[in-house]
Protein backbone atom coordinates (compact mmCIF):
# COMPACT_ATOMS: atom_id res chain seq x y z
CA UNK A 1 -2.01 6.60 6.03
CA UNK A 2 0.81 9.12 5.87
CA UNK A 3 -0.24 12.74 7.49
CA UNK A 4 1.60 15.58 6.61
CA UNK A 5 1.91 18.81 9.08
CA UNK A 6 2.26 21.53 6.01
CA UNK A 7 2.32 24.88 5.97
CA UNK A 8 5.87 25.10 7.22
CA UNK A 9 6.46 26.40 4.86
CA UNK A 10 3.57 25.71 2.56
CA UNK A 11 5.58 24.95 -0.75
CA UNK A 12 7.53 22.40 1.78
CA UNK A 13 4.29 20.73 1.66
CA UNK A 14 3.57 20.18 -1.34
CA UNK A 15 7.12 19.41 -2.42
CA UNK A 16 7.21 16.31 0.23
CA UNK A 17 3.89 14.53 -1.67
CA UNK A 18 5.61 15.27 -4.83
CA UNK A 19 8.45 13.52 -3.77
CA UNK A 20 6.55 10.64 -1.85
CA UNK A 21 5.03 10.14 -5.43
CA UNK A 22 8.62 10.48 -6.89
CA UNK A 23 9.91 7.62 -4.00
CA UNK A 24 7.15 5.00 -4.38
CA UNK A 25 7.50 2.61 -6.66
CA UNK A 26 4.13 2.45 -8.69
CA UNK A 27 3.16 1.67 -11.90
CA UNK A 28 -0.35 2.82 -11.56
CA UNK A 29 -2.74 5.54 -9.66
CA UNK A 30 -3.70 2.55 -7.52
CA UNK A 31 -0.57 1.94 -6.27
CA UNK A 32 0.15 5.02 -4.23
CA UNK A 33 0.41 5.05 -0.63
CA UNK A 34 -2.40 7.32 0.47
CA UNK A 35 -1.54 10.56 2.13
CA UNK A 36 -3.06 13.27 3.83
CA UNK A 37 -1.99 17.11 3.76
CA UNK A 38 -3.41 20.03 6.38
CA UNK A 39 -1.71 23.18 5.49
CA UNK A 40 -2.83 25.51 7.93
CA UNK A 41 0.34 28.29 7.68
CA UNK A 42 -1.81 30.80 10.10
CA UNK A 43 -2.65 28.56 12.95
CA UNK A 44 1.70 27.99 13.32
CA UNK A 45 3.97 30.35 14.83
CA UNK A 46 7.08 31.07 13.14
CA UNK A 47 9.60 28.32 14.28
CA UNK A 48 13.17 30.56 13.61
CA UNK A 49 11.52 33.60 15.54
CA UNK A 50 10.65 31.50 18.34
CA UNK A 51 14.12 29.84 19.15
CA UNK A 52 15.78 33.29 18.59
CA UNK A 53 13.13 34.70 21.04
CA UNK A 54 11.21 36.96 18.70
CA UNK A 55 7.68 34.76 19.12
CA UNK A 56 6.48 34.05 22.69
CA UNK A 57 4.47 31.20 21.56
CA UNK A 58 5.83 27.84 21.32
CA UNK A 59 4.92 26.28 17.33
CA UNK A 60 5.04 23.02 18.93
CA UNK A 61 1.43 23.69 20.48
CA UNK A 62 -0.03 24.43 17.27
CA UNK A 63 1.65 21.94 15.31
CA UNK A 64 0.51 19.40 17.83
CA UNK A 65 -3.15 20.33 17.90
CA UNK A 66 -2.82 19.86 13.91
CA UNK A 67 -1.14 16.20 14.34
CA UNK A 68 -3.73 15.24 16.27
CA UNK A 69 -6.40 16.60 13.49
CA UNK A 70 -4.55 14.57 11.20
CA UNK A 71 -4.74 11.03 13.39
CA UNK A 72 -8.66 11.75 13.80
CA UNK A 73 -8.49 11.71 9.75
CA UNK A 74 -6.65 8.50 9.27
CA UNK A 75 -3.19 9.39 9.73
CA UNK A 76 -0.81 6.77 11.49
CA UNK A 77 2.54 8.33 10.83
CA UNK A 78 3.48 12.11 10.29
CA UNK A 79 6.08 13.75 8.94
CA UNK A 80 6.51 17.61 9.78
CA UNK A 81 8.69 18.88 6.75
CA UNK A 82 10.38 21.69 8.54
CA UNK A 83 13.64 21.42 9.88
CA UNK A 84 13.77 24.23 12.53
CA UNK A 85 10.72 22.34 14.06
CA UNK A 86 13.08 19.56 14.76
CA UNK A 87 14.61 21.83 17.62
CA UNK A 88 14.54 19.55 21.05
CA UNK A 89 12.28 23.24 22.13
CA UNK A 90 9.82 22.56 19.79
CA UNK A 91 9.70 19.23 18.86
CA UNK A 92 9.42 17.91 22.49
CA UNK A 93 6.57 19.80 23.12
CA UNK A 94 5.49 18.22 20.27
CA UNK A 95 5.67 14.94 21.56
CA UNK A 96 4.48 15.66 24.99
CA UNK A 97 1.34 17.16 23.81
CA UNK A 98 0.71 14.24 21.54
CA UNK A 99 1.30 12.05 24.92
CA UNK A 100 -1.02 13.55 26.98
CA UNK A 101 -3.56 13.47 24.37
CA UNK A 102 -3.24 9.69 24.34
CA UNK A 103 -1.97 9.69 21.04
CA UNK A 104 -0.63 7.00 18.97
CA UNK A 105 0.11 8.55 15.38
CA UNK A 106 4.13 7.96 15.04
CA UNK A 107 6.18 11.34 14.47
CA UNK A 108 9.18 10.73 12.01
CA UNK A 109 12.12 12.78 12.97
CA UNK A 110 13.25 14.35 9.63
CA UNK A 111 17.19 15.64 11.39
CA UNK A 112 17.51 12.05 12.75
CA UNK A 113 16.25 10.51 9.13
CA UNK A 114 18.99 12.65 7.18
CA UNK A 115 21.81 11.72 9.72
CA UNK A 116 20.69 7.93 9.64
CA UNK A 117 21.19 8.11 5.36
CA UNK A 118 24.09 9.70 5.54
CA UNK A 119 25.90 7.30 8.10
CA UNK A 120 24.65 4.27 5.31
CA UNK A 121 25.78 6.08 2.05
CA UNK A 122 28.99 8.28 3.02
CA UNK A 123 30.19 6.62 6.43
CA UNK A 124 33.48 9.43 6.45
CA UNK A 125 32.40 11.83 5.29
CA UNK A 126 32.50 15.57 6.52
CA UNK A 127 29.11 16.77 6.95
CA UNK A 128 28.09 20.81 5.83
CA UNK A 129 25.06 22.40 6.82
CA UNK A 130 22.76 25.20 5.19
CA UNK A 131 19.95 26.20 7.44
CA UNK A 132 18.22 28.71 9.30
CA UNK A 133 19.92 30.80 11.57
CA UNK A 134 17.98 29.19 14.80
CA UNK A 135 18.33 25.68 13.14
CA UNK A 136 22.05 26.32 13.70
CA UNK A 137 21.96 28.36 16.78
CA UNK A 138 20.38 25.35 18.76
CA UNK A 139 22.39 22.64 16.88
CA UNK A 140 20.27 20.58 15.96
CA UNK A 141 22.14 19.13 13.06
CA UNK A 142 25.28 19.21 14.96
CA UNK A 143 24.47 17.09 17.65
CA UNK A 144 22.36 14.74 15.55
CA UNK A 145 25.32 14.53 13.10
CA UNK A 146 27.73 14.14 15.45
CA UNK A 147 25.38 11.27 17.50
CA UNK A 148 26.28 9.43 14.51
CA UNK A 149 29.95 9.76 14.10
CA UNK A 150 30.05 12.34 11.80
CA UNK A 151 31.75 15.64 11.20
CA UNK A 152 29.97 18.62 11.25
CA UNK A 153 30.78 21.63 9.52
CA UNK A 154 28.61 25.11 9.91
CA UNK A 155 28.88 28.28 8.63
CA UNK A 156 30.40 31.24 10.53
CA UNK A 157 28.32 33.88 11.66
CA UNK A 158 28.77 36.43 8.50
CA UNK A 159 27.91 33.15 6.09
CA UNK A 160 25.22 32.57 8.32
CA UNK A 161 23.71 35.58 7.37
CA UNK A 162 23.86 35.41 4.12
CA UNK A 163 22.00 31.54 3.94
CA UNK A 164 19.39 32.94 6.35
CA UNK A 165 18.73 36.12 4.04
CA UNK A 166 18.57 33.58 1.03
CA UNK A 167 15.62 31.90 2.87
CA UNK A 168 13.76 34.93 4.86
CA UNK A 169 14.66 38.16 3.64
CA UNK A 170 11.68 39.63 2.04
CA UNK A 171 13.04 41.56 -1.12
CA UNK A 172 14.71 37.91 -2.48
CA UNK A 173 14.29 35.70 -0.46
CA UNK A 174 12.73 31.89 -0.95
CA UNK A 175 9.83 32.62 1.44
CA UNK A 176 9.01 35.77 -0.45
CA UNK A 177 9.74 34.33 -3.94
CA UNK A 178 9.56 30.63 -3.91
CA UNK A 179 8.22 29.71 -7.51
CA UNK A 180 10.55 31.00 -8.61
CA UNK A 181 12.94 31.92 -6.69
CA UNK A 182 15.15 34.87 -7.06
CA UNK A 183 18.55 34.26 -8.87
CA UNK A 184 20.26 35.90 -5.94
CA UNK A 185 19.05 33.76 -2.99
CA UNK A 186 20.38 30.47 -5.54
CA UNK A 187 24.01 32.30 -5.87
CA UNK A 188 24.39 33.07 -2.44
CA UNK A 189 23.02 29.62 -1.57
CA UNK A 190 25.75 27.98 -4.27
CA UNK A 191 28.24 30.73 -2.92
CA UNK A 192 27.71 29.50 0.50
CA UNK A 193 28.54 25.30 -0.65
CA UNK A 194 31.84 26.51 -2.40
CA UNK A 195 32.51 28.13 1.12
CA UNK A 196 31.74 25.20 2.98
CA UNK A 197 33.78 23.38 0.59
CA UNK A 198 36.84 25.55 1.14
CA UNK A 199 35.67 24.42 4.90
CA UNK A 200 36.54 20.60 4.70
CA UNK A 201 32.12 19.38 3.74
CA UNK A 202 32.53 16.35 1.38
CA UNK A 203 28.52 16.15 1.48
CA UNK A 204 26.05 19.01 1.76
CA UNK A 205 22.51 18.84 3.83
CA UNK A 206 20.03 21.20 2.52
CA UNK A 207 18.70 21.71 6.36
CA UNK A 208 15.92 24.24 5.39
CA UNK A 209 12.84 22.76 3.50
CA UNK A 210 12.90 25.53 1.04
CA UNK A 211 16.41 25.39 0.42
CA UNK A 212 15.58 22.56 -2.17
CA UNK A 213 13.05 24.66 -4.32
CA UNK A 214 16.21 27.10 -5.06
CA UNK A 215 18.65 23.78 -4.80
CA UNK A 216 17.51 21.35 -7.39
CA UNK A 217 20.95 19.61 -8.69
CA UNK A 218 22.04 16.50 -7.08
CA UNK A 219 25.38 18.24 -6.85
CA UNK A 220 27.42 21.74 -6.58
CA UNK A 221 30.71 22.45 -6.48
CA UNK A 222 31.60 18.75 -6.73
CA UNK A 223 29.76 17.62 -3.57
CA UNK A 224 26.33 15.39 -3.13
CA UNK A 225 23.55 17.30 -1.32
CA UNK A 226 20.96 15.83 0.25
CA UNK A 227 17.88 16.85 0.51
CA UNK A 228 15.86 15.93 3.60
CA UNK A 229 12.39 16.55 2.50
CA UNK A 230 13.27 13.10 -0.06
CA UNK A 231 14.83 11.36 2.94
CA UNK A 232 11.51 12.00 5.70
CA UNK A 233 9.60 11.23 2.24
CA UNK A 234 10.96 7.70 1.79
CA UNK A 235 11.07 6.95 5.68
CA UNK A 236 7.30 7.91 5.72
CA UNK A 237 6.66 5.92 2.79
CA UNK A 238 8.95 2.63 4.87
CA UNK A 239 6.68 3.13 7.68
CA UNK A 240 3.08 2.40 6.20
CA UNK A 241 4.64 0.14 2.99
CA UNK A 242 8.25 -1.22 2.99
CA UNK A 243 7.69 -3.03 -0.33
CA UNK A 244 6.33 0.32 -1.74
CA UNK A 245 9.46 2.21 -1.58
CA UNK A 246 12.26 2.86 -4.83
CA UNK A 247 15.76 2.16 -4.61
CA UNK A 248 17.71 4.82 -3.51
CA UNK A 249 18.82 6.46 -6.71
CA UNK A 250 22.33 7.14 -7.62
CA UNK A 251 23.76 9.45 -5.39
């Protein structure tokens, strides 16, 4: 059974079992790989505030204890569809807590997922990056991307801003208006690909769960974006049912 850590945030959720539906190739209700969703937004610290020191409490505790719910229910692989949780800060406490809990539930890593695709379907290419402000402050996709042989290209610090207050800030941004969301978080979220463009990217990764709720094209500005959420959605989906999974679709 797949197990989903939600709540982080909770349309992420939801969006990765629509798009584990979306990814498995059924012809029937019967067909579908069962999955299993705790969204539990108040028991999990916010993940950006705690890498840019602004939360004292690690999320990685929290998101641990819910894991472990999840593997008492049934679950034998998770997926955590959240990208800041990814950060070695948090998601090594992760795995130590689910260690010396005896756990066996596998953890997908979602970065690790998206840099794996993009190595098999654009081996050359240069690699930009819209996330959170402590997704790129720790590099996360950086190093991942570049474990891989890939370019990575981020957005300066005054860009930064701008993709970060299309995701948190509460007068338009996606995690105060998510459904939907907010005309001006989707311009400055296109304005920020053409930028990136300009930059060198030949391939965009949507490195913020919500950025695909505002982000729904499989292209802008000329260049493929990828959406993890799909990617940890068909990994989780290879895990419990190779045969289950779809084609990947034209890209």
């Amino acid at each position: 059974m797949i197990g989903i850590v939600g709540g982080v945030g909770p349309l992420a959720g939801v969006d990765i079992i629509k798009k584990i539906i979306e990814e498995t190739n059924a012809r029937r209700d019967q067909d579908h790989v069962p999955v299993l969703l705790f969204s539990q937004s108040h028991r999990i610290p916010d993940r950006t505030e705690y890498l840019l020191g602004k939360e004292p409490i690690n999320p990685g505790i929290a998101i641990s204890e819910i894991a472990l719910e999840l593997e008492k229910a049934g679950a034998t692989v998770l997926g955590i569809p959240c990208n800041t949780a990814h950060s070695p800060r948090i998601f090594d406490v992760i795995q130590e807590e689910l260690q010396n809990n005896g756990s066996n539930v596998q953890v997908l890593h979602m970065v690790a997922e998206t840099a794996k695709f993009i190595k098999e379907h654009f081996p050359e290419a240069n690699v930009g990056v819209l996330s959170t402000i402590g997704t790129r402050n720790t590099g996360l996709y950086k190093q991942v991307i570049e474990d891989f042989g890939l370019k990575c290209i981020e957005p300066n610090d005054t860009l930064q801003n701008k993709v970060h207050a299309a995701i948190y800030d509460e007068t338009h941004g996606i995690k105060a208006f998510s459904s939907p969301v907010t005309n001006r978080a989707h311009d400055q979220l296109v304005a920020a690909i053409q930028e990136l463009k300009g930059e060198g990217a030949q391939v965009i990764i949507l490195g913020c769960t919500e950025l695909p709720l505002a982000l729904r094209e499989k292209s802008y500005s000329g260049l493929p974006v990828i959406d993890p959420n799909r990617i940890l959605a068909r990994a989780l989906i290879h895990a419990v049912d190779p045969g289950k999974l779809n084609p990947v679709a034209d890209l």
